[in-house]
PDB file of N, CA and C in Angstrom:
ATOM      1  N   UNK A   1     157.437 -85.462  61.040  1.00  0.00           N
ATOM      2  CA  UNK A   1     157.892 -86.257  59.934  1.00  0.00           C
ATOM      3  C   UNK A   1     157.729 -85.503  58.629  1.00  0.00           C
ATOM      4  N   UNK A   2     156.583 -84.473  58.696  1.00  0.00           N
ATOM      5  CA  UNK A   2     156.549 -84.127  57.234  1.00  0.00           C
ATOM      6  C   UNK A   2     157.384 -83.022  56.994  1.00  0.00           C
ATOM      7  N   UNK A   3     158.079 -82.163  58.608  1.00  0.00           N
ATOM      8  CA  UNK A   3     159.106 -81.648  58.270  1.00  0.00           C
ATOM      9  C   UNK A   3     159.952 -82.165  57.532  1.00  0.00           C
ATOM     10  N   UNK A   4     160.586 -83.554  57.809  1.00  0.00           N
ATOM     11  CA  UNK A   4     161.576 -83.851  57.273  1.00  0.00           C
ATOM     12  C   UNK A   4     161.700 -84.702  55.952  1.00  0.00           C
ATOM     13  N   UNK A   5     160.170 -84.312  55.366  1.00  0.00           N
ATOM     14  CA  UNK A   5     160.250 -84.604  53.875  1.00  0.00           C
ATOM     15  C   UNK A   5     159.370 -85.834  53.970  1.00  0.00           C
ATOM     16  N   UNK A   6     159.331 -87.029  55.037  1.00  0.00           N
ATOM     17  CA  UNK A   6     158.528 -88.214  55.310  1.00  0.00           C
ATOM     18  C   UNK A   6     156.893 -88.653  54.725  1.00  0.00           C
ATOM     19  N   UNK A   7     156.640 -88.639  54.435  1.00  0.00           N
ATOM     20  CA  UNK A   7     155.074 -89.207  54.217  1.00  0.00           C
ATOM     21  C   UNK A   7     154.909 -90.185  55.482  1.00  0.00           C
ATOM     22  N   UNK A   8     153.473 -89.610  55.990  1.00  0.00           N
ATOM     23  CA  UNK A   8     153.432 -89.848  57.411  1.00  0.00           C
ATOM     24  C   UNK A   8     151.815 -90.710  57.282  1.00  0.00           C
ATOM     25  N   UNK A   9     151.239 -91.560  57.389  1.00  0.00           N
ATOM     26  CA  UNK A   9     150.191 -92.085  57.033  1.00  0.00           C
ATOM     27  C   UNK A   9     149.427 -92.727  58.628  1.00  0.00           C
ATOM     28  N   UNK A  10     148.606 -91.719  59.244  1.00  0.00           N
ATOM     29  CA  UNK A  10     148.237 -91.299  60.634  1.00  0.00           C
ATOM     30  C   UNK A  10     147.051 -92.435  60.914  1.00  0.00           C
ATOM     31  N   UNK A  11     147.247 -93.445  61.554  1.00  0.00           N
ATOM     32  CA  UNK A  11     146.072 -94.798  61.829  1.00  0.00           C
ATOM     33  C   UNK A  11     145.506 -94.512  62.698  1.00  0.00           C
ATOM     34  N   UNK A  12     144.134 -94.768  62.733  1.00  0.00           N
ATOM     35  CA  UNK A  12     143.387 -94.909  63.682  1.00  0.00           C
ATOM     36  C   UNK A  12     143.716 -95.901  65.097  1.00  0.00           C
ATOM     37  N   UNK A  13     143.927 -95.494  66.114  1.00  0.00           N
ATOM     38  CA  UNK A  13     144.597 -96.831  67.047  1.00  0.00           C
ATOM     39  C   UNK A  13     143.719 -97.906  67.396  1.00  0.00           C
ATOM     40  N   UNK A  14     142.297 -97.234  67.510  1.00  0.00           N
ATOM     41  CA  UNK A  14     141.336 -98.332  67.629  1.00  0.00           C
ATOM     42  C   UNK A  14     141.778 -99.851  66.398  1.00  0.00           C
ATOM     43  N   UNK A  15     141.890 -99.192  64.960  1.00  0.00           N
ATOM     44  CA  UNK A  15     142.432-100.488  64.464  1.00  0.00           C
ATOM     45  C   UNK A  15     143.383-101.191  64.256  1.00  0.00           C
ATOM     46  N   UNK A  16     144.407-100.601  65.303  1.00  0.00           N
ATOM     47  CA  UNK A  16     145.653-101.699  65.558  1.00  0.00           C
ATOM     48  C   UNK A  16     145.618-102.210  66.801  1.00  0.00           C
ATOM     49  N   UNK A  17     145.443-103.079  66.470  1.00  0.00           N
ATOM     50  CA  UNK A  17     145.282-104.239  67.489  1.00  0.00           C
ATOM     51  C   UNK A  17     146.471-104.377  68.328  1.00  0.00           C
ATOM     52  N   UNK A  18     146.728-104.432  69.489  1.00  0.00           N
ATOM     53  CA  UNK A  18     148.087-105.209  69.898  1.00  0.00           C
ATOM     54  C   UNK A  18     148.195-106.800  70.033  1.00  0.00           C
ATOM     55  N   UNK A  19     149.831-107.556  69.749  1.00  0.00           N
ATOM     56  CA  UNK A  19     149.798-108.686  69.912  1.00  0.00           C
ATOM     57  C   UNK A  19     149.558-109.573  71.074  1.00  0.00           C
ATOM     58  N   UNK A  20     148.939-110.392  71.694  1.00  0.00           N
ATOM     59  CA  UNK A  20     148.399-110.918  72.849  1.00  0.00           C
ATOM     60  C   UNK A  20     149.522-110.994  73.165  1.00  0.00           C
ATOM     61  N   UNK A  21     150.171-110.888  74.682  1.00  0.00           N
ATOM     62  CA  UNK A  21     151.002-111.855  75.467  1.00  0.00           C
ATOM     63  C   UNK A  21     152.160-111.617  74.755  1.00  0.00           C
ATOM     64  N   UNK A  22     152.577-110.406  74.523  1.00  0.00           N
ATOM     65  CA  UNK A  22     154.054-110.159  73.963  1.00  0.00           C
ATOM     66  C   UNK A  22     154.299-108.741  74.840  1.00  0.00           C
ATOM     67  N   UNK A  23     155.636-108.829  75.029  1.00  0.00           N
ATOM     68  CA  UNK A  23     156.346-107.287  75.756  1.00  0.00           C
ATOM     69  C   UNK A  23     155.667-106.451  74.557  1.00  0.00           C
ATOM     70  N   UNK A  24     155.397-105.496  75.365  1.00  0.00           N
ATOM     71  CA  UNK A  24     155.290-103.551  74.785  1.00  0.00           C
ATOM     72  C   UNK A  24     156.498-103.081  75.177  1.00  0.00           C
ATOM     73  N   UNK A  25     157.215-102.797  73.919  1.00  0.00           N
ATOM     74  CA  UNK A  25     158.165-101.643  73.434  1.00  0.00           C
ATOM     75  C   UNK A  25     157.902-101.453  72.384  1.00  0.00           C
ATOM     76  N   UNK A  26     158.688-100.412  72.137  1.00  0.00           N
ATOM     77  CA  UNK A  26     158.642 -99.032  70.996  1.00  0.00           C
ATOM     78  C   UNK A  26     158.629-100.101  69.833  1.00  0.00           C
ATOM     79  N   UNK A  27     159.941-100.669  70.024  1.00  0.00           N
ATOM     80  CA  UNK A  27     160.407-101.236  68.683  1.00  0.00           C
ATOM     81  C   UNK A  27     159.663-102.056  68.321  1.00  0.00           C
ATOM     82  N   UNK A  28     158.756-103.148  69.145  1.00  0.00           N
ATOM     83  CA  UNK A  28     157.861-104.052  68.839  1.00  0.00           C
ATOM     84  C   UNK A  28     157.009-103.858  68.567  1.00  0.00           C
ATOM     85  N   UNK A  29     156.591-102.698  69.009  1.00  0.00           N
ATOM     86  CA  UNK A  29     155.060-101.787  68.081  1.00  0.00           C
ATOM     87  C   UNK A  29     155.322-101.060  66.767  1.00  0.00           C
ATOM     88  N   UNK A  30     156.450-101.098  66.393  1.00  0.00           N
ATOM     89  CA  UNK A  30     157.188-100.760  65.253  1.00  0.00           C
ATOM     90  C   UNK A  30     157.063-101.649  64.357  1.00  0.00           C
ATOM     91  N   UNK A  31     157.230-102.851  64.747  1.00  0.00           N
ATOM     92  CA  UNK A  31     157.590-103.805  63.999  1.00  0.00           C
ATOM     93  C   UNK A  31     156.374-104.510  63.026  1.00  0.00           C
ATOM     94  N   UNK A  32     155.335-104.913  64.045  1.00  0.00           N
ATOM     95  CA  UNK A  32     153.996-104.866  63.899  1.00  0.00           C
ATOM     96  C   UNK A  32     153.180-103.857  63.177  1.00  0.00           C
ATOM     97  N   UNK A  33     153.134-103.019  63.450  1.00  0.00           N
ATOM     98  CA  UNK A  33     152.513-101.598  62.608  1.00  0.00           C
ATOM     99  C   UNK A  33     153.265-102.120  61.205  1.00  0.00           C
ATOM    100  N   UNK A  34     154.876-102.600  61.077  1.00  0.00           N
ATOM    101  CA  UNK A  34     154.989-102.598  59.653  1.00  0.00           C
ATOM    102  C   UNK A  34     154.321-103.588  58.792  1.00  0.00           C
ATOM    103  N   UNK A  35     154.519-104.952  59.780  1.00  0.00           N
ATOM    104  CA  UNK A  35     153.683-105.968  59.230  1.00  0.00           C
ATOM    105  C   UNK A  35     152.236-105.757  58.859  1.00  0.00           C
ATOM    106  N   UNK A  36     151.749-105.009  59.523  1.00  0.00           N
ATOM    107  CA  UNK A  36     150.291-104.431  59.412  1.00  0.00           C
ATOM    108  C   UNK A  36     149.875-103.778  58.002  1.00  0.00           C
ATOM    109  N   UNK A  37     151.060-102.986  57.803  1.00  0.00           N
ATOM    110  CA  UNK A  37     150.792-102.138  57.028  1.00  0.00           C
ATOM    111  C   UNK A  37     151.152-102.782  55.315  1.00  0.00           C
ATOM    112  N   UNK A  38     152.329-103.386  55.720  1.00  0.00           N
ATOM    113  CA  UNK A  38     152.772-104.548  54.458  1.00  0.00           C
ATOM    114  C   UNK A  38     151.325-105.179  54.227  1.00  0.00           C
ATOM    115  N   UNK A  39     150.797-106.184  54.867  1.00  0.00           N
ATOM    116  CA  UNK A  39     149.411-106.636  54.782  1.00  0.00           C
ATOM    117  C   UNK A  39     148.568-105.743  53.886  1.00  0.00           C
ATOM    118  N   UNK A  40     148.592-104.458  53.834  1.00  0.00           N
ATOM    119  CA  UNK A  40     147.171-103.350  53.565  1.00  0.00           C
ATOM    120  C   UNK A  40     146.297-103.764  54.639  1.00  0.00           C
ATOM    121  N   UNK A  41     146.722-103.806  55.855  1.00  0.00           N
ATOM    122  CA  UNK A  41     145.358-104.314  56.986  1.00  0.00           C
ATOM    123  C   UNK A  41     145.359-102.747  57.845  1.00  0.00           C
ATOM    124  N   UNK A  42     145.978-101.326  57.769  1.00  0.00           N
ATOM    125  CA  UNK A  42     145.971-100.239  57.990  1.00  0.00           C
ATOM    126  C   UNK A  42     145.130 -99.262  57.439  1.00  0.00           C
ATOM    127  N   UNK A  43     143.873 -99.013  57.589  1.00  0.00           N
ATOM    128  CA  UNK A  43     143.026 -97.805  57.029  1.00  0.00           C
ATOM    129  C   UNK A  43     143.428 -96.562  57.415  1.00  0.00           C
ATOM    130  N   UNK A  44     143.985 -95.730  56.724  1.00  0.00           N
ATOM    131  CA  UNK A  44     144.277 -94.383  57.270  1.00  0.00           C
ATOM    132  C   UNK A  44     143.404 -93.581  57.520  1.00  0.00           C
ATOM    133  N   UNK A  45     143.833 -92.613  58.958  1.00  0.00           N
ATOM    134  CA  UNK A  45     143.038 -92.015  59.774  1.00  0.00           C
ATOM    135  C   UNK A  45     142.609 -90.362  58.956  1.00  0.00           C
ATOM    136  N   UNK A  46     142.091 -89.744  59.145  1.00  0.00           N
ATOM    137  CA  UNK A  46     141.215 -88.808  58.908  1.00  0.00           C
ATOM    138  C   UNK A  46     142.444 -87.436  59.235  1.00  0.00           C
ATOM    139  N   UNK A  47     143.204 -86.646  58.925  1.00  0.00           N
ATOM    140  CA  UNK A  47     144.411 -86.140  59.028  1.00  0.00           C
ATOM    141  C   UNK A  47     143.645 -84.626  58.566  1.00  0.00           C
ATOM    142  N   UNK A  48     143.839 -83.608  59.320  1.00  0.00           N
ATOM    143  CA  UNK A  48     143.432 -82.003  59.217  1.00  0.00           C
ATOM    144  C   UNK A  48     144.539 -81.548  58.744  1.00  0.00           C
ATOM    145  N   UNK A  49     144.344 -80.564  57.189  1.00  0.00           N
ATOM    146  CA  UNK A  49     144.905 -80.259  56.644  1.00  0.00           C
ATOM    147  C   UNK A  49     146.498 -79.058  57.623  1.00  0.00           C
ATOM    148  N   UNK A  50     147.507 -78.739  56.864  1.00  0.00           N
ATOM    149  CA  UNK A  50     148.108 -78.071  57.975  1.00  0.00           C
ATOM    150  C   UNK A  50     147.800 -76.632  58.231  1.00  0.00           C
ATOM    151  N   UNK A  51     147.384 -76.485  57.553  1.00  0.00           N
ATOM    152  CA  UNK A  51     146.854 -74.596  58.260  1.00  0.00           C
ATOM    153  C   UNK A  51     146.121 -74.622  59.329  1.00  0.00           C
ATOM    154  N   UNK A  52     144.886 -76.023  59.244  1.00  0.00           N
ATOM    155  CA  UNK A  52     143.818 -75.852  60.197  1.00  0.00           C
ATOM    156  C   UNK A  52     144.833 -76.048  61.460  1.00  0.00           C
ATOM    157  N   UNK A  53     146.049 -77.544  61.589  1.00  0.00           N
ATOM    158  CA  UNK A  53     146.507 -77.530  62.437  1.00  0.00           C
ATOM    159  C   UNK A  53     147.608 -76.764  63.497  1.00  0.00           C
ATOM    160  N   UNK A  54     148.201 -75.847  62.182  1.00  0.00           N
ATOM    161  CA  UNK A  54     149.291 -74.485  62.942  1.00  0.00           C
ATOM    162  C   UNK A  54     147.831 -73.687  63.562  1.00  0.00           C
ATOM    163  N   UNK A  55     146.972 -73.704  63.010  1.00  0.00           N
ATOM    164  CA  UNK A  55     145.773 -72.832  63.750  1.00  0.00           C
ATOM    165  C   UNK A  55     145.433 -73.498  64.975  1.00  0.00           C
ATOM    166  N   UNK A  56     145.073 -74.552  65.136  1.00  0.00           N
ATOM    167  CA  UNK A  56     144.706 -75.183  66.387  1.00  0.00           C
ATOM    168  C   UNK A  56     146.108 -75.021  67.527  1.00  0.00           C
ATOM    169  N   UNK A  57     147.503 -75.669  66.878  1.00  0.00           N
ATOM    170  CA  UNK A  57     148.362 -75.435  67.550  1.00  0.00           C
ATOM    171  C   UNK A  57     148.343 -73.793  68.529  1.00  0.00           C
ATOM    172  N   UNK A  58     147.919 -72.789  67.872  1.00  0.00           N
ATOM    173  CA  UNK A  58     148.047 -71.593  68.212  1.00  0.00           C
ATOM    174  C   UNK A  58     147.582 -71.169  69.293  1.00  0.00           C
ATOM    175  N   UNK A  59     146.299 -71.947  68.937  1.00  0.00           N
ATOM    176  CA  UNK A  59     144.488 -71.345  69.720  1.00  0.00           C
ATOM    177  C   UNK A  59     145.046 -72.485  71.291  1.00  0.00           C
ATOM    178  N   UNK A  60     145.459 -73.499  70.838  1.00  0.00           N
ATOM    179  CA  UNK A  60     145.857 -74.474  72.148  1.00  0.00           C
ATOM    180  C   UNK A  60     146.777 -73.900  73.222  1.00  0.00           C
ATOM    181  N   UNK A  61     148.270 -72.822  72.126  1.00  0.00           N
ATOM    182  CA  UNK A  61     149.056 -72.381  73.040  1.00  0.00           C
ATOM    183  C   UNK A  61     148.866 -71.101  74.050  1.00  0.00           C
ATOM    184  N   UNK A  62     147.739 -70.212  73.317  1.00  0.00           N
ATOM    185  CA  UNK A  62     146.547 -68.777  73.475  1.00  0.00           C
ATOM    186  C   UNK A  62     146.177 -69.629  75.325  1.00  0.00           C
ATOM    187  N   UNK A  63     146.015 -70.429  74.745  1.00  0.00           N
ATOM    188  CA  UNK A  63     144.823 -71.285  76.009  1.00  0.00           C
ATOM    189  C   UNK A  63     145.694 -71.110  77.155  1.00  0.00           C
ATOM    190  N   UNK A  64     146.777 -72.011  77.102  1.00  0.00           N
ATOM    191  CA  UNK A  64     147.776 -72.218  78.031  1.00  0.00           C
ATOM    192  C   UNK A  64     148.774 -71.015  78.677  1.00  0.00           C
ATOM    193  N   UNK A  65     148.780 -70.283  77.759  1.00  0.00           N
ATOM    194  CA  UNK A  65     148.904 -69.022  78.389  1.00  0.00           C
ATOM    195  C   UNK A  65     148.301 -68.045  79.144  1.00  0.00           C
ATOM    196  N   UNK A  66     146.882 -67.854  78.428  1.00  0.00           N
ATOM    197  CA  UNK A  66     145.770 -67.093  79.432  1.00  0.00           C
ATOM    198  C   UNK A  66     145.705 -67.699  80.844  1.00  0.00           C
ATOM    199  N   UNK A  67     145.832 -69.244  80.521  1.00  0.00           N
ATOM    200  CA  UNK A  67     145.795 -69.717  81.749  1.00  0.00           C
ATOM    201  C   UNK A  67     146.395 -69.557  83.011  1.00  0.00           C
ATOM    202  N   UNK A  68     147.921 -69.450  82.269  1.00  0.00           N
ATOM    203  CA  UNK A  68     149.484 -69.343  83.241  1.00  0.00           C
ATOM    204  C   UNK A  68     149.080 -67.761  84.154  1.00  0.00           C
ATOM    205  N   UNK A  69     148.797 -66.693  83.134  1.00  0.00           N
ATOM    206  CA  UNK A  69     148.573 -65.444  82.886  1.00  0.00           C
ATOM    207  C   UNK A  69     147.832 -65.283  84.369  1.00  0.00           C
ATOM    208  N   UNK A  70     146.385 -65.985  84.566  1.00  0.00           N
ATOM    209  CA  UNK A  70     145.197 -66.118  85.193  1.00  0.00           C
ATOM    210  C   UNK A  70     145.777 -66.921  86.684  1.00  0.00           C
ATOM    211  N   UNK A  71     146.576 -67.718  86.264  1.00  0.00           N
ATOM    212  CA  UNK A  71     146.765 -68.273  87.423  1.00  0.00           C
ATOM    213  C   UNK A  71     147.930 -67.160  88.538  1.00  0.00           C
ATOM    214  N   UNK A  72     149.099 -67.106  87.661  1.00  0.00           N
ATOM    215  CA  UNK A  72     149.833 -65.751  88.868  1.00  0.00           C
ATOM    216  C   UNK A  72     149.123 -64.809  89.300  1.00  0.00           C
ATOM    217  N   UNK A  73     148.024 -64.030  88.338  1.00  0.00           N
ATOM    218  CA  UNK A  73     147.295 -62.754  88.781  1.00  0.00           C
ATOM    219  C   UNK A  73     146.700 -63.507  90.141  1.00  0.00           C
ATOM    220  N   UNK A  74     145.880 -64.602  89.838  1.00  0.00           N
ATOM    221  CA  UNK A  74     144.990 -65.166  91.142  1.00  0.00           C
ATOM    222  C   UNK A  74     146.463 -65.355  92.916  1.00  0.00           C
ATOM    223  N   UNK A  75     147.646 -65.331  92.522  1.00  0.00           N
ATOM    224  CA  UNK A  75     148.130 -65.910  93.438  1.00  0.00           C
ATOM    225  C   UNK A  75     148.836 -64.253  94.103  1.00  0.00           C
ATOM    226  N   UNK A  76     148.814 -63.364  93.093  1.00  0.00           N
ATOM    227  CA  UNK A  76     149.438 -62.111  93.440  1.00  0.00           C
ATOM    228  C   UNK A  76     148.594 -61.945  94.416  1.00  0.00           C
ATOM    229  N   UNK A  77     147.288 -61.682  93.971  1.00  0.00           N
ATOM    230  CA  UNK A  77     146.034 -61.540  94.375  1.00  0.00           C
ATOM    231  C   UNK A  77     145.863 -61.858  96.399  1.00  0.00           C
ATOM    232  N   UNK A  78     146.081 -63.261  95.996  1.00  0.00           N
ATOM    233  CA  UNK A  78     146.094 -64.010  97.319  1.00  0.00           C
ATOM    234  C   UNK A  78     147.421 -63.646  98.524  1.00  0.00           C
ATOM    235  N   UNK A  79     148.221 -63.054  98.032  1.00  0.00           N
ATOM    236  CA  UNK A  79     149.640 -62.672  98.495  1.00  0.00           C
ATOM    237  C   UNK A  79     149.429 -61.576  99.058  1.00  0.00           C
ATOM    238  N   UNK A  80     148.539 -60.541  97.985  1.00  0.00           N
ATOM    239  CA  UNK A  80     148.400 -59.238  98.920  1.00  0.00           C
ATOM    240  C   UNK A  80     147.323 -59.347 100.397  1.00  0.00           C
ATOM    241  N   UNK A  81     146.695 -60.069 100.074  1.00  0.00           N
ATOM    242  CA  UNK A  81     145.404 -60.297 101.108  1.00  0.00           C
ATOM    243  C   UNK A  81     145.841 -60.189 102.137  1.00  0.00           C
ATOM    244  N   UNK A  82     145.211 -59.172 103.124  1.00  0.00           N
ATOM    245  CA  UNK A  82     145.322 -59.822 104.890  1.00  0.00           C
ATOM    246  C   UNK A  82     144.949 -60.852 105.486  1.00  0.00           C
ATOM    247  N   UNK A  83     145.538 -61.513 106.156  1.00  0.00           N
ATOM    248  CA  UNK A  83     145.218 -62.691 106.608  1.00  0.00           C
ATOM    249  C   UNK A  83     144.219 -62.263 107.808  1.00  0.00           C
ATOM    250  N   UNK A  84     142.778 -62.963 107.748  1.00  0.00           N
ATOM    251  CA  UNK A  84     142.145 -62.459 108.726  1.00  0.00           C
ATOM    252  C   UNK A  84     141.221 -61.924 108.766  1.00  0.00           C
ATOM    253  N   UNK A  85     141.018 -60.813 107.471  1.00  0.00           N
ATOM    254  CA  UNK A  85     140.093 -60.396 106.991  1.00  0.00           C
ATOM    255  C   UNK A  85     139.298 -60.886 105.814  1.00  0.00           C
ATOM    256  N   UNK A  86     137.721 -60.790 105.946  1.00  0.00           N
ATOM    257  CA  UNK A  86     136.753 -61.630 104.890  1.00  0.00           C
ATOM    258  C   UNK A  86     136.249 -59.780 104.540  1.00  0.00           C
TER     259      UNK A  86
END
């Protein structure tokens, strides 16, 4: 959203409540969140500035890669093996 210019105001979910005994969809949790927020009954959540988060994004994708990385070596690994021998 803040790509696209938006002011994005990030809630804690613990304090939105859902409505008892009503369908869950998108739009109805939409709808509610606005009423919520019309109210001032929305405390905004605690939001990491964006450097820290392109940094985390990074260190998260580092992760997932070493991982991918770690996992083929382990299966090459297992491919060359003789079957049979310990």
């Amino acid at each position: 959203m803040e790509a696209r210019g938006l002011d994005s105001c990030p809630v804690n979910a613990r304090d939105v409540k859902n409505v008892p005994d009503c369908p869950k969809t998108d739009r109805l949790d939409s709808v509610w969140l606005a009423k919520l927020a019309e109210r001032g009954m929305l405390r905004g959540a605690f939001a990491l500035p964006k450097p820290v988060r392109e940094l985390r994004d990074l260190t998260r994708t580092r992760a997932v890669l070493t991982h991918g990385r770690t996992r083929h070596k382990q299966r090459g690994e297992e491919l060359l093996e003789v079957p049979g021998s310990s």
